[in-house]
C-alpha atoms as a PDB file:
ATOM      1  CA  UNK A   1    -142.523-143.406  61.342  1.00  0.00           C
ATOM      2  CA  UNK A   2    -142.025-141.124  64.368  1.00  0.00           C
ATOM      3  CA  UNK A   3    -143.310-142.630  67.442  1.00  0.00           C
ATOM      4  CA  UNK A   4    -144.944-140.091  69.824  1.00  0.00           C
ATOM      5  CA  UNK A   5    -144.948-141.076  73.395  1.00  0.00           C
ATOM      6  CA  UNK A   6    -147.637-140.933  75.798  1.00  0.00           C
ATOM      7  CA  UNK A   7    -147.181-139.703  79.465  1.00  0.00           C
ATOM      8  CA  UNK A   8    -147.245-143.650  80.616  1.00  0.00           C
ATOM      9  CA  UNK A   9    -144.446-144.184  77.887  1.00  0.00           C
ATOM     10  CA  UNK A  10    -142.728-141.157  79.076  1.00  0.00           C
ATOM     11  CA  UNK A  11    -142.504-142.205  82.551  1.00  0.00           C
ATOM     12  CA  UNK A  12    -141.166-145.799  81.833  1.00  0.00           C
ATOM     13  CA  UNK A  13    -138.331-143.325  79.190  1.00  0.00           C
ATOM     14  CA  UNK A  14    -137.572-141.758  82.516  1.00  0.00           C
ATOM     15  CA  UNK A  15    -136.728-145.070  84.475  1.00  0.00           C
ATOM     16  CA  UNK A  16    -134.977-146.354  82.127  1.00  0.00           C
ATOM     17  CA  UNK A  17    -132.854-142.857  81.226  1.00  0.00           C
ATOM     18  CA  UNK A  18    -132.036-142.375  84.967  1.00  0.00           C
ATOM     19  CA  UNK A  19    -130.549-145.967  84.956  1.00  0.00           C
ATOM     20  CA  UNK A  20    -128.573-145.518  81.747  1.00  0.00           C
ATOM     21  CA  UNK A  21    -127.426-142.060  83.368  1.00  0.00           C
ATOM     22  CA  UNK A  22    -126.217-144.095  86.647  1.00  0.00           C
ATOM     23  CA  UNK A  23    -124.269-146.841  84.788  1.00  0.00           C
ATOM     24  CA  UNK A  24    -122.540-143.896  82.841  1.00  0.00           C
ATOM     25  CA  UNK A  25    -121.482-142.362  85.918  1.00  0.00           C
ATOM     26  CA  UNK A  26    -120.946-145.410  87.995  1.00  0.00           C
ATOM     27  CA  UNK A  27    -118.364-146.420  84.430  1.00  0.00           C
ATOM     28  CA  UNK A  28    -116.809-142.704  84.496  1.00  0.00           C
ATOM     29  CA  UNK A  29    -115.813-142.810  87.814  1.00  0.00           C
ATOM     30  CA  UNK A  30    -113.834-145.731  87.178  1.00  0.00           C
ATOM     31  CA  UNK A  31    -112.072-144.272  83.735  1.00  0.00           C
ATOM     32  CA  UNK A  32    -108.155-144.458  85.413  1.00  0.00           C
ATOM     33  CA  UNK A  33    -104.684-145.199  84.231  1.00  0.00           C
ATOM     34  CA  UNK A  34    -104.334-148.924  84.903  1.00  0.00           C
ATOM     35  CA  UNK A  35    -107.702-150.119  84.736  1.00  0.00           C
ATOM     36  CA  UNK A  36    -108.943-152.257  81.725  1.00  0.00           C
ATOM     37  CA  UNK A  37    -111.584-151.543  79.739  1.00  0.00           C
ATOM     38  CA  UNK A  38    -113.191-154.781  80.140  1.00  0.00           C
ATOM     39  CA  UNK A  39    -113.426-154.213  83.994  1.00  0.00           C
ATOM     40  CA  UNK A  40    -115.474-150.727  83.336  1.00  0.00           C
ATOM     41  CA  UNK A  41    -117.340-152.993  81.189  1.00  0.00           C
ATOM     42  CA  UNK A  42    -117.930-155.811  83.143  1.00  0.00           C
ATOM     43  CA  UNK A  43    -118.613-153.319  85.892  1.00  0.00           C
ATOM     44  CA  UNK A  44    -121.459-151.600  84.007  1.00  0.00           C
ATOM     45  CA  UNK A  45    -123.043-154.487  82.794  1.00  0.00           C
ATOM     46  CA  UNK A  46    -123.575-156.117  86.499  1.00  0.00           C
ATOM     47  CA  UNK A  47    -125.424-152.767  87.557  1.00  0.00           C
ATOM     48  CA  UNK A  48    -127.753-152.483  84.701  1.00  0.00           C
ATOM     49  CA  UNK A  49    -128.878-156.490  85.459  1.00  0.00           C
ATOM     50  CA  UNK A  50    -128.771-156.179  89.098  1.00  0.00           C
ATOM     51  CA  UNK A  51    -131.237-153.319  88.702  1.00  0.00           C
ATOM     52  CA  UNK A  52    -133.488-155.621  86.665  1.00  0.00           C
ATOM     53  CA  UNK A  53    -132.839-154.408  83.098  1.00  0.00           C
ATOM     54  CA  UNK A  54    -130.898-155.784  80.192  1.00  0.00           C
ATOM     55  CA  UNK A  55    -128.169-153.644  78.828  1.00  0.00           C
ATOM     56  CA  UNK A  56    -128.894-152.140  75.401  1.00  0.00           C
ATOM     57  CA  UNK A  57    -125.873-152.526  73.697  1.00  0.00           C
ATOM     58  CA  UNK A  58    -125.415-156.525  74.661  1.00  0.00           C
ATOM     59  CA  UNK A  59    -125.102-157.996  71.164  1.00  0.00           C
ATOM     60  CA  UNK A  60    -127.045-155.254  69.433  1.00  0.00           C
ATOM     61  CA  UNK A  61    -126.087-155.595  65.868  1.00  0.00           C
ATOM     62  CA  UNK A  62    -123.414-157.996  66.825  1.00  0.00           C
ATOM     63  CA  UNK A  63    -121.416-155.687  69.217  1.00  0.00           C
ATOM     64  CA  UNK A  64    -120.084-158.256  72.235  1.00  0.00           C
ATOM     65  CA  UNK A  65    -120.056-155.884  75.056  1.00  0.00           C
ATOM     66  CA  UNK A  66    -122.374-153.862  77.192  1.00  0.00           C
ATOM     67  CA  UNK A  67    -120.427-150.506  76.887  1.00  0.00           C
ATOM     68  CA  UNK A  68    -118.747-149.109  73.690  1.00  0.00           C
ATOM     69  CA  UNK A  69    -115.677-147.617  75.297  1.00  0.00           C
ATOM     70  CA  UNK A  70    -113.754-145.363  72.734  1.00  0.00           C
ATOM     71  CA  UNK A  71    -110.220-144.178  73.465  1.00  0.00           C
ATOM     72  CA  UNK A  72    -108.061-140.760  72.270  1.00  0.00           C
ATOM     73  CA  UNK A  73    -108.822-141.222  68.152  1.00  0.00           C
ATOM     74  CA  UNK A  74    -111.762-143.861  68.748  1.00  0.00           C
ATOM     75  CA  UNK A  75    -114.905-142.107  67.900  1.00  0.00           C
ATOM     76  CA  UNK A  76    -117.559-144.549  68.692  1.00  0.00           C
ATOM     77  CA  UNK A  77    -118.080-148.139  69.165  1.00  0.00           C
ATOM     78  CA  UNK A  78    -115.019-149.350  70.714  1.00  0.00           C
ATOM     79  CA  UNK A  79    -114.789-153.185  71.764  1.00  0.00           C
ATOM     80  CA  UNK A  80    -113.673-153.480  75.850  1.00  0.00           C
ATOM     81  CA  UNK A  81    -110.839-155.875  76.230  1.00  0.00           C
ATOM     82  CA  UNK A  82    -108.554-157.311  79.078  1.00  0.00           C
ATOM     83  CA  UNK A  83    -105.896-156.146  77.172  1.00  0.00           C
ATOM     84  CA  UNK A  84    -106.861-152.416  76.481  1.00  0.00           C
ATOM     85  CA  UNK A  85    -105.934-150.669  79.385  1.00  0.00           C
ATOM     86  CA  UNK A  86    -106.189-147.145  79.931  1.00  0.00           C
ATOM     87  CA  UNK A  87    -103.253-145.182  80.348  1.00  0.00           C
ATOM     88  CA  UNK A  88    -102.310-141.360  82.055  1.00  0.00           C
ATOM     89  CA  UNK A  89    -103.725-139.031  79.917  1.00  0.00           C
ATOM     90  CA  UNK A  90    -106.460-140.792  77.713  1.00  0.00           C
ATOM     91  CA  UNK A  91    -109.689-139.077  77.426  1.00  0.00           C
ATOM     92  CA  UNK A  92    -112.362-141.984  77.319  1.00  0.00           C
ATOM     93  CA  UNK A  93    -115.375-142.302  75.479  1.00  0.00           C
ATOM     94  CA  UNK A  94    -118.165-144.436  76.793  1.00  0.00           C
ATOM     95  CA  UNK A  95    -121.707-145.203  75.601  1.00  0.00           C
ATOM     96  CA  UNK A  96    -123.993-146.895  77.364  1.00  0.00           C
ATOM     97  CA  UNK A  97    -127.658-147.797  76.967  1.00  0.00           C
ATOM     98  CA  UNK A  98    -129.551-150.004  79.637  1.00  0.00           C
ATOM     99  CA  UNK A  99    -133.047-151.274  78.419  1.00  0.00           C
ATOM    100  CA  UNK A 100    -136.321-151.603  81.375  1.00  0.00           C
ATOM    101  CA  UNK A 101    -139.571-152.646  81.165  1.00  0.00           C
ATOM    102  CA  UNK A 102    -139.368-152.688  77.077  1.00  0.00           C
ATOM    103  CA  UNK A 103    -137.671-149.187  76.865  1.00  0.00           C
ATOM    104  CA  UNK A 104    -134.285-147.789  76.236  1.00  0.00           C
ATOM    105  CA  UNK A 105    -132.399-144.992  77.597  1.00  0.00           C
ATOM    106  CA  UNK A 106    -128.807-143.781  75.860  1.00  0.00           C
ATOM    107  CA  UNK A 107    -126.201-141.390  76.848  1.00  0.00           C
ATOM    108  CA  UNK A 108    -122.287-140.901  76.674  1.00  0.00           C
ATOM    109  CA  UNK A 109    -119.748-138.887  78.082  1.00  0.00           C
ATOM    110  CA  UNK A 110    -116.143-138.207  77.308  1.00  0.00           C
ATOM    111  CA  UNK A 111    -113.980-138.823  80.854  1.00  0.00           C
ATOM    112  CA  UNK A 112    -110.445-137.626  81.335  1.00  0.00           C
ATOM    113  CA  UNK A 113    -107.749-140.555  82.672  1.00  0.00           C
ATOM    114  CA  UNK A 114    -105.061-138.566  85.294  1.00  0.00           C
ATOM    115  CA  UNK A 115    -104.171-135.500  83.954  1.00  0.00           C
ATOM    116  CA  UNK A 116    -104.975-134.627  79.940  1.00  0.00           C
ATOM    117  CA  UNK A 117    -103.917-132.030  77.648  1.00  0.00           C
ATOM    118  CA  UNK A 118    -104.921-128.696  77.059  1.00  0.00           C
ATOM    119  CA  UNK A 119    -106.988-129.762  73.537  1.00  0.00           C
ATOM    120  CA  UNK A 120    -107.976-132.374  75.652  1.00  0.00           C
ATOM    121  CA  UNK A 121    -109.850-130.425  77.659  1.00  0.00           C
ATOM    122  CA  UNK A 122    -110.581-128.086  75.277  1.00  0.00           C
ATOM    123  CA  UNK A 123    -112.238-130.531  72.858  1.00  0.00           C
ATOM    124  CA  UNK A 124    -114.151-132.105  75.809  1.00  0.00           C
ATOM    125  CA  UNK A 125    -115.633-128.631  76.945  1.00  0.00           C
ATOM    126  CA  UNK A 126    -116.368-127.598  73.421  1.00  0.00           C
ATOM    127  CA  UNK A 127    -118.447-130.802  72.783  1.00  0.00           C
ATOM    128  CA  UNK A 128    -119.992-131.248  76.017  1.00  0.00           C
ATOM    129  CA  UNK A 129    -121.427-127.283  75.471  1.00  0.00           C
ATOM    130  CA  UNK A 130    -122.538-128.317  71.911  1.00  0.00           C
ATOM    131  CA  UNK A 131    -124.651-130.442  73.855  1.00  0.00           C
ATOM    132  CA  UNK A 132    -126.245-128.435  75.874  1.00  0.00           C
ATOM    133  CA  UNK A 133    -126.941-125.581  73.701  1.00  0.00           C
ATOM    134  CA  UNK A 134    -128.636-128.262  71.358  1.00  0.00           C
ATOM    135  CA  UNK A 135    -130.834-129.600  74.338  1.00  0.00           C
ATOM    136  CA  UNK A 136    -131.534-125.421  74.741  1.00  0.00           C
ATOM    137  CA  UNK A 137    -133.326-125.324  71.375  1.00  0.00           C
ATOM    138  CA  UNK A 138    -134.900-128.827  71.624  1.00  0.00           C
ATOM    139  CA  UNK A 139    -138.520-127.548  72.136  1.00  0.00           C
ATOM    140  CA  UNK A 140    -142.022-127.832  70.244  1.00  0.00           C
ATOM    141  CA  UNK A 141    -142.361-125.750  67.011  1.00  0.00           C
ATOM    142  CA  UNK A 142    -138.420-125.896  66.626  1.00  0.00           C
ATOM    143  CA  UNK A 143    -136.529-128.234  63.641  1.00  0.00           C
ATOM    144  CA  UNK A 144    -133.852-131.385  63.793  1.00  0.00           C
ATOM    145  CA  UNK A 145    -132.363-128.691  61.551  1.00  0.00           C
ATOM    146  CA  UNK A 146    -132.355-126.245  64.765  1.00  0.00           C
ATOM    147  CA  UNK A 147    -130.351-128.959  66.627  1.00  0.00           C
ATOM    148  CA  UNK A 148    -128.100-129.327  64.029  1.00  0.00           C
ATOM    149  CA  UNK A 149    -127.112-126.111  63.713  1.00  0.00           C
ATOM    150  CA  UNK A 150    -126.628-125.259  67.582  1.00  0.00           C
ATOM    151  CA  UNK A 151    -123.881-127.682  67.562  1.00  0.00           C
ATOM    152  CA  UNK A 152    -121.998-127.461  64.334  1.00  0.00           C
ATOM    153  CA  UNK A 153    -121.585-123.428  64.656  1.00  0.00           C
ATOM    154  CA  UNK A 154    -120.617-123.723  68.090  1.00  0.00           C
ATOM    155  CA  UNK A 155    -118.051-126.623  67.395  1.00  0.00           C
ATOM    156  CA  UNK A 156    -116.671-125.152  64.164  1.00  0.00           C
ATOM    157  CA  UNK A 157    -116.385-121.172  65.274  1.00  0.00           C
ATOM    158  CA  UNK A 158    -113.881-123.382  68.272  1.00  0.00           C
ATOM    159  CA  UNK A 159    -112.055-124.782  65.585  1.00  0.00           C
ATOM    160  CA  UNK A 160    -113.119-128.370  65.449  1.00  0.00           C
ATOM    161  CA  UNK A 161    -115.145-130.845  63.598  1.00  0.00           C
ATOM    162  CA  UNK A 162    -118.504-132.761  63.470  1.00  0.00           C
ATOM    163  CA  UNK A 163    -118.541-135.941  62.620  1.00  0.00           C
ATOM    164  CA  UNK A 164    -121.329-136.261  59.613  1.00  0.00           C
ATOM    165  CA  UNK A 165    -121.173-139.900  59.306  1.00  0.00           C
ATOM    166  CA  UNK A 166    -122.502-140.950  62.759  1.00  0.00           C
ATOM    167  CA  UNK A 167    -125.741-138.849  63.831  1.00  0.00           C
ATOM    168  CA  UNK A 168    -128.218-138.854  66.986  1.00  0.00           C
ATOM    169  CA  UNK A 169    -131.649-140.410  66.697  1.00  0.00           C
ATOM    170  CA  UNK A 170    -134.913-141.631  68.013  1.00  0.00           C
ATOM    171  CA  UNK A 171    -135.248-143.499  71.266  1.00  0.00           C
ATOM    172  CA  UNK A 172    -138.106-145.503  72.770  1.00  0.00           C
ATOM    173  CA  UNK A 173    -139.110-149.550  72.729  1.00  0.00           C
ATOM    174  CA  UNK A 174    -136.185-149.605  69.787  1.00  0.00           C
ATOM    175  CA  UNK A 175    -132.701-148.320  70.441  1.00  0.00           C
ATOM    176  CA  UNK A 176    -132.464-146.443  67.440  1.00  0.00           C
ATOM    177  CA  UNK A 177    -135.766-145.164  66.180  1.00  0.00           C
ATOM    178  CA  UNK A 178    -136.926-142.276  63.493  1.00  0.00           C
ATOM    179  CA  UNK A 179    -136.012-138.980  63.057  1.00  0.00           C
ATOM    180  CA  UNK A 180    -132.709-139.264  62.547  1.00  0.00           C
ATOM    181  CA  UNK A 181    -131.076-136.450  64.440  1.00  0.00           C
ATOM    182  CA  UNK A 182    -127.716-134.821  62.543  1.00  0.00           C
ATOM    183  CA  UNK A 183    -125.104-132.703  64.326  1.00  0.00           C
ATOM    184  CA  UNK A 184    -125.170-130.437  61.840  1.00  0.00           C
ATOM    185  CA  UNK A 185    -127.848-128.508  59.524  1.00  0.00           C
ATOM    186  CA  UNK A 186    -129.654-125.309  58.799  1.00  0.00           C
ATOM    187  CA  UNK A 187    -132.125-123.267  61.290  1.00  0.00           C
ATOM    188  CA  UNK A 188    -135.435-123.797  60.108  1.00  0.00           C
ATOM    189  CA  UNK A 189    -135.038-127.155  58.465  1.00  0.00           C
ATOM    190  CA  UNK A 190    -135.587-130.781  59.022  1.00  0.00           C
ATOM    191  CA  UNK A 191    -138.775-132.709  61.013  1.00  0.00           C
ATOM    192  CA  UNK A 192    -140.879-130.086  63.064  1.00  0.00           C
ATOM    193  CA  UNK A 193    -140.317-131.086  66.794  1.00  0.00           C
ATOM    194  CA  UNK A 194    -143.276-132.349  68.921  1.00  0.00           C
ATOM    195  CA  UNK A 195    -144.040-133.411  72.574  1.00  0.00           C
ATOM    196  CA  UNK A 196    -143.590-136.694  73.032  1.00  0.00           C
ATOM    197  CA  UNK A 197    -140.248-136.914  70.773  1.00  0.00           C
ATOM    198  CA  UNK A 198    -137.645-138.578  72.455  1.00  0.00           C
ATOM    199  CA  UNK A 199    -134.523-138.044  70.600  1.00  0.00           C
ATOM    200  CA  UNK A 200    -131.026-138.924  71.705  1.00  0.00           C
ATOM    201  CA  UNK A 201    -128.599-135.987  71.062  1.00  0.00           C
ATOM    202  CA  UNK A 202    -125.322-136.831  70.853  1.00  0.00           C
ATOM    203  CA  UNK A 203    -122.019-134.621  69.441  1.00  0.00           C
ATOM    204  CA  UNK A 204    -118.985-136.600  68.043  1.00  0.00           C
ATOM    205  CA  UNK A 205    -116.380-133.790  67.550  1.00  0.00           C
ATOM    206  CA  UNK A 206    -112.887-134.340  66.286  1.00  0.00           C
ATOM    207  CA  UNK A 207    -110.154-132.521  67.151  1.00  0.00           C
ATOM    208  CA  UNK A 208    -109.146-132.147  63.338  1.00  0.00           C
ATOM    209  CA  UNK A 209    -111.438-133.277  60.234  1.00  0.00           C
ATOM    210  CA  UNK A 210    -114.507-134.520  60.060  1.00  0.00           C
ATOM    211  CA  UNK A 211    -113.302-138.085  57.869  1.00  0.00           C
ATOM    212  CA  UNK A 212    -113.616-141.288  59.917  1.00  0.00           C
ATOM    213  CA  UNK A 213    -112.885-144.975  58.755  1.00  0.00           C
ATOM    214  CA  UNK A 214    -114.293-148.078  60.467  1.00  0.00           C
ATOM    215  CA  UNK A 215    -112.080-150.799  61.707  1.00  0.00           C
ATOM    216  CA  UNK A 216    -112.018-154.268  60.803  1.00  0.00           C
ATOM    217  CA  UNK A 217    -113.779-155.050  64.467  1.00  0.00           C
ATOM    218  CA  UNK A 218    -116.154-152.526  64.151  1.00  0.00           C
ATOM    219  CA  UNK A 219    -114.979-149.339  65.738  1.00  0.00           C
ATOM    220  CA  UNK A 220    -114.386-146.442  64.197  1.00  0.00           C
ATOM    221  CA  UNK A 221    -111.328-143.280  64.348  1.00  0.00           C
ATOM    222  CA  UNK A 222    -110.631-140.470  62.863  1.00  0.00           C
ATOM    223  CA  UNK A 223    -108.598-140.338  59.491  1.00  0.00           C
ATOM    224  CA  UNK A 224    -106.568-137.349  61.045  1.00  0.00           C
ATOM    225  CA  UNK A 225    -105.644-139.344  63.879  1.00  0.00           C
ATOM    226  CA  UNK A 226    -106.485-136.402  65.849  1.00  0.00           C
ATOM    227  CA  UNK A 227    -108.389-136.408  69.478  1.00  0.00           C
ATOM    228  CA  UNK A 228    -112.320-137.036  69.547  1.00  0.00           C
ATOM    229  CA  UNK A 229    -115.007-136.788  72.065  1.00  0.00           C
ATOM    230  CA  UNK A 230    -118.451-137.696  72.621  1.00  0.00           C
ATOM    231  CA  UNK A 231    -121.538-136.857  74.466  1.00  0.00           C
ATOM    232  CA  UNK A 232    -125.249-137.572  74.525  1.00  0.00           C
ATOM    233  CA  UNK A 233    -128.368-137.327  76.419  1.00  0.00           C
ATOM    234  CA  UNK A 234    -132.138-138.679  75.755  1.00  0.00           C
ATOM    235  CA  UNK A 235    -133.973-136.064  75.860  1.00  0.00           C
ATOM    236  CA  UNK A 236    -138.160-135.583  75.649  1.00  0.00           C
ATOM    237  CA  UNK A 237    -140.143-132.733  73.345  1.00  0.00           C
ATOM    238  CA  UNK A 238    -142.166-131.293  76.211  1.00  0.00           C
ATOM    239  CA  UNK A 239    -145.170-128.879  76.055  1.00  0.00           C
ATOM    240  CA  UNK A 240    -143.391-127.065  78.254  1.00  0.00           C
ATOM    241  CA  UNK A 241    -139.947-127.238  76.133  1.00  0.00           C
ATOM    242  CA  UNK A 242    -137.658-130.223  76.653  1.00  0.00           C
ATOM    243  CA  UNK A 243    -136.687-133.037  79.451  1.00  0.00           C
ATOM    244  CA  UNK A 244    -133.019-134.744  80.306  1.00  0.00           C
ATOM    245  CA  UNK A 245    -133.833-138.624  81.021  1.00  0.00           C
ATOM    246  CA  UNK A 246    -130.792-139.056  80.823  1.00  0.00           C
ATOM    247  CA  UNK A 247    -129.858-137.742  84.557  1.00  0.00           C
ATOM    248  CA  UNK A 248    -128.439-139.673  87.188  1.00  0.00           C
ATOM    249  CA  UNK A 249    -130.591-138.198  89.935  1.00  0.00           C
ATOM    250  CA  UNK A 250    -134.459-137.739  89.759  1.00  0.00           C
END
């Protein structure tokens, strides 16, 4: 069941978006070569408490950390360690969630370490542009289907590939919540979009092939072993068309 939010629920989706949008960037700006994972993740983790809110992540369906932090061929759900330690021309995936007063935001962003390659960059731009020309069609009256398609013919007329196995979805009191929101799809199809939806939208493109395999601890890379990036934003069905939470600043 789709859970419609009223204009009090909204504004606690805000709070907590703008937080989760803060301990992104406050973890981004730390994505360098020498640094350890576990520091951006410890990092994160004492900003989301010391700001009164519980991180989202924290043991959610057993994951130990606060911040999945995905590097080069990690897609999603990469485990921060001591040991991992990012090197000159990683790009780094991080996903973060931070939960306040009983509601979730959830975003991630892709973040280059020192100088990157050209698909690097490439593959970073293309996905963080899926994105946004999803978020453009995210209004009242439009489809998931809509959404779907914006990024998929954007990613694959650049060459690259959607992951199909992970998808966005619902956000509110529950991290993950109905619809389910695919990055792929056909104009016209899916659940009819109306305000109140809050919907996380969030691109995994690979840099070649769509297969993934999961990891023993959990995380999960491309079968090519080819580059992938990520990025996502909560975002609220509007009468007026649709609403970032996810922003740093108000």
């Amino acid at each position: 069941m789709i859970s419609l939010k009223s204009s009090h629920e909204l504004k606690a989706m805000q709070r907590a978006g703008r937080l989760s949008a803060q301990a992104l960037r406050l973890g981004g700006s730390m994505v360098e070569p020498g640094v350890s994972t576990w520091e951006i993740d410890k990092a994160v983790h004492d900003f989301i408490v010391k700001n009164g809110a519980k991180p989202s992540f924290l043991n959610y369906g057993g994951f130990p950390a606060s911040v999945c932090i995905s590097i080069n061929n990690e897609v999603i759900h990469g485990i921060p360690s001591r040991d991992r330690i990012i090197h000159e021309g990683d790009i780094v995936s991080l996903d973060v969630g931070a939960c306040l007063d009983g509601y979730n935001g959830d975003n991630a962003a892709t973040f280059p370490a020192g100088k990157v390659s050209e698909e690097a960059v490439r593959l970073m731009d293309v996905t963080r542009e899926s994105l946004m020309r999803a978020i453009a069609v995210a209004k009242a009256g439009m489809r998931i289907g809509d959404i779907g398609y914006a990024v998929q013919s954007y990613v694959e007329a650049a060459g690259f590939a959607v992951v199909r196995k992970y998808i966005g979805h619902g956000v509110g009191l529950d991290l993950h919540e109905e619809p389910d929101v695919p990055n792929y799809g056909k104009p016209g199809r899916g659940v009819r979009l109306v305000p109140g939806m809050t919907i996380a939208i969030e691109p995994m493109v690979n840099a070649k092939g769509e297969d993934v395999r999961t990891r023993r601890d959990g995380s999960v890379v491309t079968t090519s072993g080819s580059l992938s990036a990520h990025f996502e934003h909560t975002v609220a069905i509007t009468t007026s068309g649709c609403e970032i939470l996810t922003l740093a600043e108000a």
